[in-house]
C-alpha atoms as a PDB file:
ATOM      1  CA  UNK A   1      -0.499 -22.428  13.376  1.00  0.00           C
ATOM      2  CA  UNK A   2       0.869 -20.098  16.098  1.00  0.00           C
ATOM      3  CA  UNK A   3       4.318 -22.460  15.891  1.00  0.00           C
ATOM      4  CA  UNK A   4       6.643 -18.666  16.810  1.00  0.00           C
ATOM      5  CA  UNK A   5       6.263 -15.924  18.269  1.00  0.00           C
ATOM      6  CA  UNK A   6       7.282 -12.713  17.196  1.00  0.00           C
ATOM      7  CA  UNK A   7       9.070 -10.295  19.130  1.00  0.00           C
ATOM      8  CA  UNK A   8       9.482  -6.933  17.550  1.00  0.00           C
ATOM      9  CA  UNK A   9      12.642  -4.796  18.363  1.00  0.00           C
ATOM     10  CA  UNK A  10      13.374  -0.902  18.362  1.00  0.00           C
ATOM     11  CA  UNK A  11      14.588  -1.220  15.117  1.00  0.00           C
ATOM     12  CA  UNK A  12      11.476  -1.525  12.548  1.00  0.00           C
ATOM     13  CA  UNK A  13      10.912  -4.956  10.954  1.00  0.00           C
ATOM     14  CA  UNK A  14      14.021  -7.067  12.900  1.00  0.00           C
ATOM     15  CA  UNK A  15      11.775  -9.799  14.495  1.00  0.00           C
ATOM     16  CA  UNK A  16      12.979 -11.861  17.139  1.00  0.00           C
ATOM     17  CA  UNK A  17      11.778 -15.613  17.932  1.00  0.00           C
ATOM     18  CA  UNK A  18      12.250 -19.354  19.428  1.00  0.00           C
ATOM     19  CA  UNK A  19      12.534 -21.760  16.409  1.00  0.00           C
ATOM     20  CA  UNK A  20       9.736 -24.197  17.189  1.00  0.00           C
ATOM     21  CA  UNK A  21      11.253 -27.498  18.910  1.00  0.00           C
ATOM     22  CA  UNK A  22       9.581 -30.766  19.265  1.00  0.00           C
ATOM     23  CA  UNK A  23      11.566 -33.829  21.211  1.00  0.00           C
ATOM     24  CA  UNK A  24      11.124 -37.167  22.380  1.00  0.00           C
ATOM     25  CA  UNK A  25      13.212 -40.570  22.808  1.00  0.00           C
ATOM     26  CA  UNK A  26      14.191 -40.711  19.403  1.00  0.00           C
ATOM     27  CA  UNK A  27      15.600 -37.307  19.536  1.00  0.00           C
ATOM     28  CA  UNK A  28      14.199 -33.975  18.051  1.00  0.00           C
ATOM     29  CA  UNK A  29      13.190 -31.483  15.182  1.00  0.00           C
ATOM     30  CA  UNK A  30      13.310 -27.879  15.110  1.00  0.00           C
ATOM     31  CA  UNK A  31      11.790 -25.699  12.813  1.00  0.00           C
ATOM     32  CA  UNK A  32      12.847 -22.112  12.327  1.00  0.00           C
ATOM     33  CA  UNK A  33      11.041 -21.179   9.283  1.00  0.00           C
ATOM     34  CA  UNK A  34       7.788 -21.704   7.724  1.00  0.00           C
ATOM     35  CA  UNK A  35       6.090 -19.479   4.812  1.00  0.00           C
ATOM     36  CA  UNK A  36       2.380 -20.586   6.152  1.00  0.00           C
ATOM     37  CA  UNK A  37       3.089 -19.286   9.411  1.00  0.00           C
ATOM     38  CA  UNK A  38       4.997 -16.196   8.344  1.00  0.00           C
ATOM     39  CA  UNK A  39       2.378 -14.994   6.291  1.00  0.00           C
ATOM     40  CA  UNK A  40      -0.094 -15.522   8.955  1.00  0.00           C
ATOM     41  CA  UNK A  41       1.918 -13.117  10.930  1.00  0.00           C
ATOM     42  CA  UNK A  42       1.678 -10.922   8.183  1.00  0.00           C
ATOM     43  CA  UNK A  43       5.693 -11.494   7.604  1.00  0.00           C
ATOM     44  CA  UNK A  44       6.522 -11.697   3.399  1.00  0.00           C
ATOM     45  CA  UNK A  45       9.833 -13.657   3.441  1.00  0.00           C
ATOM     46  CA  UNK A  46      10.685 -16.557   0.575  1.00  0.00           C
ATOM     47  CA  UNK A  47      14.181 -17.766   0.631  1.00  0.00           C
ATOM     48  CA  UNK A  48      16.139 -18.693  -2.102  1.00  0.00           C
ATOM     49  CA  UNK A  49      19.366 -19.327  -0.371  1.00  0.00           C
ATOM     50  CA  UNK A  50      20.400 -21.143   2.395  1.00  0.00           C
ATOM     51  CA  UNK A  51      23.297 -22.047   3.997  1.00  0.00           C
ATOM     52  CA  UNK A  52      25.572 -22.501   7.451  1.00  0.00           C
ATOM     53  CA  UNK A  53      28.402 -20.441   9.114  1.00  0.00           C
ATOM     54  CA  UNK A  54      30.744 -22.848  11.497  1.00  0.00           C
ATOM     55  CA  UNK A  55      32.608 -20.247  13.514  1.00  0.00           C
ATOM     56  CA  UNK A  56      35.047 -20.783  16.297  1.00  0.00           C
ATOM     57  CA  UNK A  57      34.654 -18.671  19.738  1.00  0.00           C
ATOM     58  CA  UNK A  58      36.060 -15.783  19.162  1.00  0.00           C
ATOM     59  CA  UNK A  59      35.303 -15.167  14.677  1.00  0.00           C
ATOM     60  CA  UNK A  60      34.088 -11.425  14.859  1.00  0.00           C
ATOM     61  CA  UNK A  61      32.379 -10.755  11.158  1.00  0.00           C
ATOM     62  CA  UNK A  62      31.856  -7.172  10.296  1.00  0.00           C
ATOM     63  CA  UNK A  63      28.589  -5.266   9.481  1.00  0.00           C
ATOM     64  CA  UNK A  64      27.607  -6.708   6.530  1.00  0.00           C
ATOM     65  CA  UNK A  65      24.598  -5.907   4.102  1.00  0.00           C
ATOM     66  CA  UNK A  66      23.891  -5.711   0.354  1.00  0.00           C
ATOM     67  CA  UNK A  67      24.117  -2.064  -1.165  1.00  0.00           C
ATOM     68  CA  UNK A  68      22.693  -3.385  -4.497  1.00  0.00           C
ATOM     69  CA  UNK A  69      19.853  -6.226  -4.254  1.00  0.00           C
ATOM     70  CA  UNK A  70      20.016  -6.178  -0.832  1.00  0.00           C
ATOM     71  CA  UNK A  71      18.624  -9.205   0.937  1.00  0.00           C
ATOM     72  CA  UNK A  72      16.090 -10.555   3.826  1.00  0.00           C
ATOM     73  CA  UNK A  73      18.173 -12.725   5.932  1.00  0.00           C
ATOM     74  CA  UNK A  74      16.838 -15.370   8.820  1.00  0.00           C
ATOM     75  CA  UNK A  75      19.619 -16.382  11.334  1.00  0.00           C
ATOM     76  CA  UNK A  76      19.107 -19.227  13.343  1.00  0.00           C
ATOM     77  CA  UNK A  77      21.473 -20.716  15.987  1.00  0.00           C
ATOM     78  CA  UNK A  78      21.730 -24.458  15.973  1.00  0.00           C
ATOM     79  CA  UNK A  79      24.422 -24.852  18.229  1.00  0.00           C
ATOM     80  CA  UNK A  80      26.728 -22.072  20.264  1.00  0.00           C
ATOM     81  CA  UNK A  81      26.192 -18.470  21.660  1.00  0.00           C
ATOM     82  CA  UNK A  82      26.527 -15.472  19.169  1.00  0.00           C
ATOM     83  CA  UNK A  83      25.794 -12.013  19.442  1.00  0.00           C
ATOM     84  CA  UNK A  84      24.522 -10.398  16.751  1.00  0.00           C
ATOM     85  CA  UNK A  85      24.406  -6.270  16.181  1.00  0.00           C
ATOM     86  CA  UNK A  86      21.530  -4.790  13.711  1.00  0.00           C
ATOM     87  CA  UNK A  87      22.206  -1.576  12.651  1.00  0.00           C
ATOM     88  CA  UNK A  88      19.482   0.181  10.814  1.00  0.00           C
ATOM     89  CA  UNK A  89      21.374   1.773   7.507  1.00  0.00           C
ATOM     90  CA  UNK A  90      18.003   2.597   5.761  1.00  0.00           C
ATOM     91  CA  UNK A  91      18.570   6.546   5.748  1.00  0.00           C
ATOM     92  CA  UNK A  92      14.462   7.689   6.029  1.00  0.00           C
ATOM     93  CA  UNK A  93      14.028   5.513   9.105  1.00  0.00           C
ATOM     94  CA  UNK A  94      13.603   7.201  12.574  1.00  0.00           C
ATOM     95  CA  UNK A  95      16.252   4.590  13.792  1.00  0.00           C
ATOM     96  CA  UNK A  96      18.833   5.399  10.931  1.00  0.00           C
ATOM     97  CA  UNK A  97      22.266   4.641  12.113  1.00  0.00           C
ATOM     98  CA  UNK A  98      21.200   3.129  15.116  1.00  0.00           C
ATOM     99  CA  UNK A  99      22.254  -0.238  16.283  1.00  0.00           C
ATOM    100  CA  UNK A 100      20.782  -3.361  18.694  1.00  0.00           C
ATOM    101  CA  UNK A 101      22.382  -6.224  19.629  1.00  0.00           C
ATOM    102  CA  UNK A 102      21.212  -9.909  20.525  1.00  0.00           C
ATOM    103  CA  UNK A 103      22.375 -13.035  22.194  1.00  0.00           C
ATOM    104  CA  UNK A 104      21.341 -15.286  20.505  1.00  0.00           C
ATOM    105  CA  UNK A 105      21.597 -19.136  21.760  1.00  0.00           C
ATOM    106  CA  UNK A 106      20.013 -22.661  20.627  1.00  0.00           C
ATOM    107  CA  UNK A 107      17.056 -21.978  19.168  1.00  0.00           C
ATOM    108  CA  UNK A 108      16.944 -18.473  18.670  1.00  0.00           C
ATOM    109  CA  UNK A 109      16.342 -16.677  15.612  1.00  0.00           C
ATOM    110  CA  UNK A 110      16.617 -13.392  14.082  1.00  0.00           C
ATOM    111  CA  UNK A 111      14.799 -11.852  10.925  1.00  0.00           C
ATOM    112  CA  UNK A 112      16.679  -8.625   9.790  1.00  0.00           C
ATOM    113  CA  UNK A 113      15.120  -6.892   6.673  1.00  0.00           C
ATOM    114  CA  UNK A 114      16.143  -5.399   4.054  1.00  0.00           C
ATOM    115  CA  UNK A 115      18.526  -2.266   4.588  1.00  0.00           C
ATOM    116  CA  UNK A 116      20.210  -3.552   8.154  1.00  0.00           C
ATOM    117  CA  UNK A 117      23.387  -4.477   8.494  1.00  0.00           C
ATOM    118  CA  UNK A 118      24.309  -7.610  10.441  1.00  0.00           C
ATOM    119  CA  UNK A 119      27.279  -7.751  12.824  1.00  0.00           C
ATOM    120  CA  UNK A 120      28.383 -10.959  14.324  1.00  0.00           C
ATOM    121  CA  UNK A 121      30.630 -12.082  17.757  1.00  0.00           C
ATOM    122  CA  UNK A 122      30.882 -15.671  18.091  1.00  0.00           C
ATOM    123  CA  UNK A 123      30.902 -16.391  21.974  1.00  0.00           C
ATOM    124  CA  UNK A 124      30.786 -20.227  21.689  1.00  0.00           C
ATOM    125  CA  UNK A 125      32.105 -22.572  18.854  1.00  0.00           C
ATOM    126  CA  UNK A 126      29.166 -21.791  17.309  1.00  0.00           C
ATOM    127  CA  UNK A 127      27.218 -23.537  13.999  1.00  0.00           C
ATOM    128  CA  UNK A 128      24.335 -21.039  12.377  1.00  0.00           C
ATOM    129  CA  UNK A 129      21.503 -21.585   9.804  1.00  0.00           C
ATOM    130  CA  UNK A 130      21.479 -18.446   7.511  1.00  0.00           C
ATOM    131  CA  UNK A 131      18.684 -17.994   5.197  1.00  0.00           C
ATOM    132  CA  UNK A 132      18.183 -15.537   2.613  1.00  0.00           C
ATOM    133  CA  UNK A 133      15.329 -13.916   0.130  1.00  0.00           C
ATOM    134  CA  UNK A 134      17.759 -12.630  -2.804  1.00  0.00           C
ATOM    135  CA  UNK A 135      21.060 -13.765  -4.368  1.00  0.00           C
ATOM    136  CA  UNK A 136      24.320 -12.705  -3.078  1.00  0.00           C
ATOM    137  CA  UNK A 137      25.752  -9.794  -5.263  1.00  0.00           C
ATOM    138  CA  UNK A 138      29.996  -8.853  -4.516  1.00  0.00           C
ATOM    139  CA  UNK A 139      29.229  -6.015  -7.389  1.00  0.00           C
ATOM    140  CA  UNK A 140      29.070  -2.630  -4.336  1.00  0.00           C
ATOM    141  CA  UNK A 141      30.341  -2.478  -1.059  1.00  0.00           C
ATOM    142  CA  UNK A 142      28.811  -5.166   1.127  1.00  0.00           C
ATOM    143  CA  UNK A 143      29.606  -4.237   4.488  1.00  0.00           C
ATOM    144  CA  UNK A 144      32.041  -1.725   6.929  1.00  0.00           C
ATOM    145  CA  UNK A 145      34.225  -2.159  10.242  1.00  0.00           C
ATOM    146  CA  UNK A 146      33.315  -3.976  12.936  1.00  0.00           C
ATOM    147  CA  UNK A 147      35.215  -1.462  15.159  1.00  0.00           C
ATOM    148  CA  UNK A 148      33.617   1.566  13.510  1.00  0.00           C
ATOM    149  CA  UNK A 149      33.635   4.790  15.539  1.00  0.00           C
ATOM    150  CA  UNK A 150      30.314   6.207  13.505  1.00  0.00           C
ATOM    151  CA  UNK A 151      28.104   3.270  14.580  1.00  0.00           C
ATOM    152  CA  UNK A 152      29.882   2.962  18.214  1.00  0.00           C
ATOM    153  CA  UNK A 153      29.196  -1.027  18.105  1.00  0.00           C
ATOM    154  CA  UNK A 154      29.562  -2.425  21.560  1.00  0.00           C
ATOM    155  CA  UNK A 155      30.580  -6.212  21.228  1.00  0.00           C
ATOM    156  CA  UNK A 156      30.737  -8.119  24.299  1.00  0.00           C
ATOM    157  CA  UNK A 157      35.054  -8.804  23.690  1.00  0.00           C
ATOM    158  CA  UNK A 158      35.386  -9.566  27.848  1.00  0.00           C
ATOM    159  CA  UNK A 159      33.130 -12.395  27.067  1.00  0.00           C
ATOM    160  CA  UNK A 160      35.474 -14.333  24.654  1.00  0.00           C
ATOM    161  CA  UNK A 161      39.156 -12.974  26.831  1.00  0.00           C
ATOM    162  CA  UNK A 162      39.450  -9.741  25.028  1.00  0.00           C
ATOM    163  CA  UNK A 163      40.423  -7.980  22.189  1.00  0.00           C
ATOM    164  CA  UNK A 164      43.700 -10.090  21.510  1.00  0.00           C
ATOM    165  CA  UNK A 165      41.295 -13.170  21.606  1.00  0.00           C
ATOM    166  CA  UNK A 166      39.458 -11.700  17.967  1.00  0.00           C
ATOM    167  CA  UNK A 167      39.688 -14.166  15.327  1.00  0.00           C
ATOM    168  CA  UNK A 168      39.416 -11.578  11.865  1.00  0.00           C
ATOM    169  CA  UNK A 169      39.547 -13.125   8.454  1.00  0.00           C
ATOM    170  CA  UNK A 170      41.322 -10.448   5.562  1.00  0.00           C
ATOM    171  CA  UNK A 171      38.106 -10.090   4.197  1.00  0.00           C
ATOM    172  CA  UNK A 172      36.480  -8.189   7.562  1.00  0.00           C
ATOM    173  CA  UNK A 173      39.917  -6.342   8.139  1.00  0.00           C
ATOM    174  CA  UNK A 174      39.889  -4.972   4.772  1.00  0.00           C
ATOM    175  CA  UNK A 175      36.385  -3.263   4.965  1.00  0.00           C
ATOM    176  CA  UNK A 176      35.804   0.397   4.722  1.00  0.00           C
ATOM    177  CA  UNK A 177      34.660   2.701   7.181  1.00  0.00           C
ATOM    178  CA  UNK A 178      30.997   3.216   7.366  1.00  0.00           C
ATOM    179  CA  UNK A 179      31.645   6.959   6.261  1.00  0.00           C
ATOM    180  CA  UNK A 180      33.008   5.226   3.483  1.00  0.00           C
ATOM    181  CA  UNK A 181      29.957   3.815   2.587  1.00  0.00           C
ATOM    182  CA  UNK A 182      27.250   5.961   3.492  1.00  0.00           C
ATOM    183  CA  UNK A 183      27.261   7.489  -0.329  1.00  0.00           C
ATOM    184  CA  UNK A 184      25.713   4.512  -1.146  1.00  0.00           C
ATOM    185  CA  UNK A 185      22.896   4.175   0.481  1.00  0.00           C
ATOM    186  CA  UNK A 186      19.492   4.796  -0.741  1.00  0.00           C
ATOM    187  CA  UNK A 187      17.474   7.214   0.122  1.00  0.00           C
ATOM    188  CA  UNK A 188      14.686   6.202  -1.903  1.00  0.00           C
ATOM    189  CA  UNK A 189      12.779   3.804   1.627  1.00  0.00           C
ATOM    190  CA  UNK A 190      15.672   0.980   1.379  1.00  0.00           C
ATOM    191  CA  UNK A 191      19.146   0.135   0.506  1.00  0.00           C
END
């Protein structure tokens, strides 16, 4: 027990924390999720996916978030520097529309609930562990522009040699405005 520790952020239920590490001659182990220790903490999250994003310096991915089933996601960074934006898209919260951002290096993790968007600048080559409670759904809109005036997202673009540095894949560029999607948002405590 007592393996993380929690850091709560301005926007309600994003937890930040250090994925427990232990290392010696023969190398290493890191842990960055456990359900004993979660619950503990008084934190209900049970993934049923899991997977990795390998992203060259410079990938941008847009705010994205499930409108229908929307998901609990973990991100962990297992190698590289990323900084991730959380914007809170949950309209009854006090911090509706609001956004933080993270640097997030080795070892760092990053629970963002249900109803958040997640916005991502890769600073490094960068490999990340992303779990999830809830099965990917492509049925609504699942995210909007990275670039999106509403929002006012402030990525750090000097850090990677500016804007004409952005690596963008069709799927990001393509994305609707988050006036676009704002319709679809619940109103009913979540997304």
């Amino acid at each position: 027990m007592g393996q993380f520790t929690f850091e709560k952020t301005t926007i309600e239920g994003v937890l930040l924390f250090r994925a427990f590490g232990s290392f010696d001659e023969r190398g290493g182990l890191v842990k960055d999720y456990s359900r004993y220790e979660f619950t503990a903490c008084g934190i209900r999250f049970e993934p049923t996916e899991s997977y990795f994003l390998k992203r060259r310096k410079g990938t941008i991915s847009a705010n994205r978030m499930q409108v229908k089933n929307p998901q609990i996601r973990l991100f962990s960074v297992l190698e590289g520097t990323v900084f991730n934006a959380i914007t809170d898209l949950r309209p009854d919260s006090p911090t509706y529309k609001r956004w933080e951002g993270f640097r997030l290096s080795v070892g760092m993790c990053l629970l963002v609930p249900k109803g958040c968007s997640n916005g991502s600048l890769y600073v490094r080559d960068s490999l990340v562990s992303v779990k999830s409670e809830g099965i990917y759904d492509p049925s609504a809109p699942n995210g909007f522009l990275w670039n999106d005036k509403t929002i006012g997202i402030q990525y750090p673009i000097d850090e990677i040699g500016g804007i004409e540095r952005l690596i963008i894949s069709q799927k990001d560029g393509d994305l609707p405005a988050f006036e676009d999607i704002e319709p679809y948002l619940d109103t009913s405590g979540g997304l």
